[in-house]
C-alpha atoms as a PDB file:
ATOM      1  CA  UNK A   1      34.139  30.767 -20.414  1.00  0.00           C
ATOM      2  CA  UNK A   2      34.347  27.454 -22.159  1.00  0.00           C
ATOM      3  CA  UNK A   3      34.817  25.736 -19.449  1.00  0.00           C
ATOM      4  CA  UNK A   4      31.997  26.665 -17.695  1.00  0.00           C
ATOM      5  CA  UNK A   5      29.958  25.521 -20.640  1.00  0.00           C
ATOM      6  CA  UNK A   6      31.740  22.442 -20.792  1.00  0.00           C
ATOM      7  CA  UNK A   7      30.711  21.574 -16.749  1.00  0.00           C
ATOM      8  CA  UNK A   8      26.757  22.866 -17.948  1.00  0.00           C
ATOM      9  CA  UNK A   9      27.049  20.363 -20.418  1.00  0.00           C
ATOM     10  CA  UNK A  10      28.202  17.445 -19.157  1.00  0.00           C
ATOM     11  CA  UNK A  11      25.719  18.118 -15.680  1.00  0.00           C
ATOM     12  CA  UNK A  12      22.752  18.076 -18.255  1.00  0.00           C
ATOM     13  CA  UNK A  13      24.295  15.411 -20.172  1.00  0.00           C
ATOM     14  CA  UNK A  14      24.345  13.599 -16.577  1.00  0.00           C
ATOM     15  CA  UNK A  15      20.877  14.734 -15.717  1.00  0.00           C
ATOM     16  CA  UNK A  16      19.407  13.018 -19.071  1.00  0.00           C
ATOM     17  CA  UNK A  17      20.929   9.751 -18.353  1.00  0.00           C
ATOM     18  CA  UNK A  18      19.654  10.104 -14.506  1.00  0.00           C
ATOM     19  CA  UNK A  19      15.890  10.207 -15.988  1.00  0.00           C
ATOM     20  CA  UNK A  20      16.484   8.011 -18.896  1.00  0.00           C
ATOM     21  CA  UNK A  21      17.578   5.126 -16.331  1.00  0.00           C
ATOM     22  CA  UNK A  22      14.163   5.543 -14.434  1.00  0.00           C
ATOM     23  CA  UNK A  23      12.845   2.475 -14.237  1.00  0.00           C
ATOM     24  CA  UNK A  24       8.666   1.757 -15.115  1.00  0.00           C
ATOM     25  CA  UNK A  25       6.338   1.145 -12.622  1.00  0.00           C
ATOM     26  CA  UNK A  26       5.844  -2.938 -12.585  1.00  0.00           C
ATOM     27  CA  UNK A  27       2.139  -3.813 -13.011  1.00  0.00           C
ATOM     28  CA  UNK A  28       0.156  -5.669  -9.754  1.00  0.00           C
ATOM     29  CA  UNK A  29      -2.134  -8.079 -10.065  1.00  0.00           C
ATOM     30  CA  UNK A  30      -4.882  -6.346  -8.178  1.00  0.00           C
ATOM     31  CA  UNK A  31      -5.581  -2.747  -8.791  1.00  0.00           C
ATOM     32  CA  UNK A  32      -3.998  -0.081  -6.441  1.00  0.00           C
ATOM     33  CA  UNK A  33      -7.822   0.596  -5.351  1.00  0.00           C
ATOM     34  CA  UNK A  34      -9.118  -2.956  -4.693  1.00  0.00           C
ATOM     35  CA  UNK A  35      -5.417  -3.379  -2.790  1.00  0.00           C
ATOM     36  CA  UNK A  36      -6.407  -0.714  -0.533  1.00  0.00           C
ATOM     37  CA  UNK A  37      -9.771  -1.949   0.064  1.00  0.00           C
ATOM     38  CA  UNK A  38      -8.201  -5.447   0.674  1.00  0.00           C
ATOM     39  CA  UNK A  39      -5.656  -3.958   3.107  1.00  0.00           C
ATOM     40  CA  UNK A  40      -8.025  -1.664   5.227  1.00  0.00           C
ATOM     41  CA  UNK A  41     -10.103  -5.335   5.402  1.00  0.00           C
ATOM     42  CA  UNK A  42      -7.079  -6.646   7.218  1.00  0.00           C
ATOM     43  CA  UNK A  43      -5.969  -3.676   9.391  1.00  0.00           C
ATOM     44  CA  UNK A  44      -9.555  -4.115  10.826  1.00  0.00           C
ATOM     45  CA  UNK A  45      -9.206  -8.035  10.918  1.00  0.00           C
ATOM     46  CA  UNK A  46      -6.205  -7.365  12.899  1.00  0.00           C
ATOM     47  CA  UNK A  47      -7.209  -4.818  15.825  1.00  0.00           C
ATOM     48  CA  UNK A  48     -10.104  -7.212  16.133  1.00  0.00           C
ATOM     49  CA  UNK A  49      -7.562 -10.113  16.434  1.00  0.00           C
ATOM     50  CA  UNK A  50      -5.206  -8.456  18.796  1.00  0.00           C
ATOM     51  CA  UNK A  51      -8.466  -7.955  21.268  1.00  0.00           C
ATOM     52  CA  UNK A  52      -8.524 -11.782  21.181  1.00  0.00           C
ATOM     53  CA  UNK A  53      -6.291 -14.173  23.761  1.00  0.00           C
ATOM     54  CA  UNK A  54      -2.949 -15.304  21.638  1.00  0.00           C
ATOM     55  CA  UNK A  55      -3.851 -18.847  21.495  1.00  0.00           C
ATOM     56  CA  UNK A  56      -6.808 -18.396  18.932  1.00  0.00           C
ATOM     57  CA  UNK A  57      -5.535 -15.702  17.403  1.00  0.00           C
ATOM     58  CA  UNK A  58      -3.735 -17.656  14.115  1.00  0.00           C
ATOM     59  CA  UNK A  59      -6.535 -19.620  13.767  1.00  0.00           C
ATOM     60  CA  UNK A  60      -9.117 -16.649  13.738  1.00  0.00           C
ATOM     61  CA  UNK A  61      -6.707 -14.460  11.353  1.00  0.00           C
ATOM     62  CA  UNK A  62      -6.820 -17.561   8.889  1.00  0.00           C
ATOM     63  CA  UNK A  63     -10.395 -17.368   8.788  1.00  0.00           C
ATOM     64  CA  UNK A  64     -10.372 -13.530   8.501  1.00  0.00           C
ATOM     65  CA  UNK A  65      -8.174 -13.607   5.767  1.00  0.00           C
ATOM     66  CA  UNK A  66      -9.870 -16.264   4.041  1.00  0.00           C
ATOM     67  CA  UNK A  67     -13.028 -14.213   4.348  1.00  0.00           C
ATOM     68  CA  UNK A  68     -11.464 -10.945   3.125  1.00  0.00           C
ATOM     69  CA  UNK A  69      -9.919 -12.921  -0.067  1.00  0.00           C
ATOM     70  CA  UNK A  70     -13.607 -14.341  -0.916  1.00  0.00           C
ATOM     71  CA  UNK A  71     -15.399 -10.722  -0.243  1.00  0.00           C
ATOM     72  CA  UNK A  72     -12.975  -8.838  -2.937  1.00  0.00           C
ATOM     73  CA  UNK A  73     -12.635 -11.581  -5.117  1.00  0.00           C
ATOM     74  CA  UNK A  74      -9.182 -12.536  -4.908  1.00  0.00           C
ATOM     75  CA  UNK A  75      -7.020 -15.234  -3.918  1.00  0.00           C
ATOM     76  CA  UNK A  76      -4.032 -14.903  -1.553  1.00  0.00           C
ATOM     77  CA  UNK A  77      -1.262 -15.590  -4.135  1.00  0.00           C
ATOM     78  CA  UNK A  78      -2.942 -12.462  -6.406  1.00  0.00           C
ATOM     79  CA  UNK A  79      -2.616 -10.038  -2.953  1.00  0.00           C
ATOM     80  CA  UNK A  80       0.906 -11.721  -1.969  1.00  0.00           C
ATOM     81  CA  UNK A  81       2.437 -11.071  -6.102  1.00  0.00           C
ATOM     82  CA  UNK A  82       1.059  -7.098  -5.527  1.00  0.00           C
ATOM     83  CA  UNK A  83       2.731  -6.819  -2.190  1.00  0.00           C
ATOM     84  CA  UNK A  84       5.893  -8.256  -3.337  1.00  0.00           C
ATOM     85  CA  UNK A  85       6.037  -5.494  -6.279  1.00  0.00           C
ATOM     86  CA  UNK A  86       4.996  -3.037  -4.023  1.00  0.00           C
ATOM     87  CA  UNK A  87       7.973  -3.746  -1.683  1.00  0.00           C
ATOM     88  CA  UNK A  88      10.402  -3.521  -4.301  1.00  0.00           C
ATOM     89  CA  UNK A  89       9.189   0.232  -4.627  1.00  0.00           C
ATOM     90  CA  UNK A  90       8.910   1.682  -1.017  1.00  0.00           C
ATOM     91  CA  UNK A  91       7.886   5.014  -2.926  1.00  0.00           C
ATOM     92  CA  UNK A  92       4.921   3.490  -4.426  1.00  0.00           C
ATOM     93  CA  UNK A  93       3.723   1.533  -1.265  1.00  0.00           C
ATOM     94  CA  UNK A  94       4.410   4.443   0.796  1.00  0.00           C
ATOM     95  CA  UNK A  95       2.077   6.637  -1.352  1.00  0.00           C
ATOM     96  CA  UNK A  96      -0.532   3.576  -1.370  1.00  0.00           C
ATOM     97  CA  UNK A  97      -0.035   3.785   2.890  1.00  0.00           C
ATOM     98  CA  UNK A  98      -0.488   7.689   2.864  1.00  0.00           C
ATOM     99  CA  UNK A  99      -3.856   7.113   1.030  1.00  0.00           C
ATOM    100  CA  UNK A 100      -4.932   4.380   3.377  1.00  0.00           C
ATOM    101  CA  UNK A 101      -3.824   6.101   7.038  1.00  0.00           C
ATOM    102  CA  UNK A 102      -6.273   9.173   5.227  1.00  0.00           C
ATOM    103  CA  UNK A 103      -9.213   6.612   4.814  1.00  0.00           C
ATOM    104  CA  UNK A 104      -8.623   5.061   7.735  1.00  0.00           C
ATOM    105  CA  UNK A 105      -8.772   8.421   9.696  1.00  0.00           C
ATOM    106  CA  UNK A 106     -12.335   9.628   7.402  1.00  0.00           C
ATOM    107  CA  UNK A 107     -13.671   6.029   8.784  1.00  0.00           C
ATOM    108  CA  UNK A 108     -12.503   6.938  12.408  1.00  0.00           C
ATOM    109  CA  UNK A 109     -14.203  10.616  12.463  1.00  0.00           C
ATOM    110  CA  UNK A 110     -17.385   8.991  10.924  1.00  0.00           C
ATOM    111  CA  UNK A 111     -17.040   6.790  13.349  1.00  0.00           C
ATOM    112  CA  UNK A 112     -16.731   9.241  16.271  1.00  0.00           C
ATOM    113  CA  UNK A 113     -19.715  11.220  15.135  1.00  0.00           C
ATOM    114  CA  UNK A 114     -21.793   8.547  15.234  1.00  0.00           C
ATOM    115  CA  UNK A 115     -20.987   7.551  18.603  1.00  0.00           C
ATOM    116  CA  UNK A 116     -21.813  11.235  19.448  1.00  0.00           C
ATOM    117  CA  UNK A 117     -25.206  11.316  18.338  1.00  0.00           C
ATOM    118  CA  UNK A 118     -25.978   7.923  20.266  1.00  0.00           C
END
């Protein structure tokens, strides 16, 4: 009998530690909406790219990028320093992805059911 209550104690003992260690979120320069704005922007840049011939494709994603920084406001080193935190914490960016593949897909059906009514 006290041993068992010895092994409960030390597992919650080991349990506290476990979620006393968790580290805090680090802070990104851009918020997490304006980064998904900023990120569907590119994903669009980017099928529009790949529709182009290789050779002018750099030179067309510079300008699309350039033109996507300027539209939300931000400058490339602000949108590189978020997705450098974010890839430190592949749970966080993960979540960040979830929320844009669901966007993405509201954009696509809206999309669709405008082509419909053409």
């Amino acid at each position: 009998m006290k041993g068992t209550y010895f092994f409960k104690l030390i597992g919650l003992g080991m349990l506290l530690i476990l979620f006393s260690c968790r580290e805090e979120e680090l802070p990104i320069s851009l918020s997490e909406e304006k980064l998904m704005d900023v990120l569907i922007d590119m994903h669009m840049a980017e099928a529009m790219m790949n529709k182009l011939p290789s050779s002018d494709q750099d030179t067309v994603g510079e300008v699309y990028y350039r033109m996507i920084y300027r539209e939300h406001e931000i400058t490339k080193d602000e949108f590189d320093q978020s997705m450098n935190v974010l890839r430190e914490d592949p749970v966080r960016l993960n979540g960040i992805y979830e929320k844009i593949l669901e966007r993405l897909n509201v954009l696509e059906a809206e999309e669709r059911g405008v082509q419909k009514m053409d």
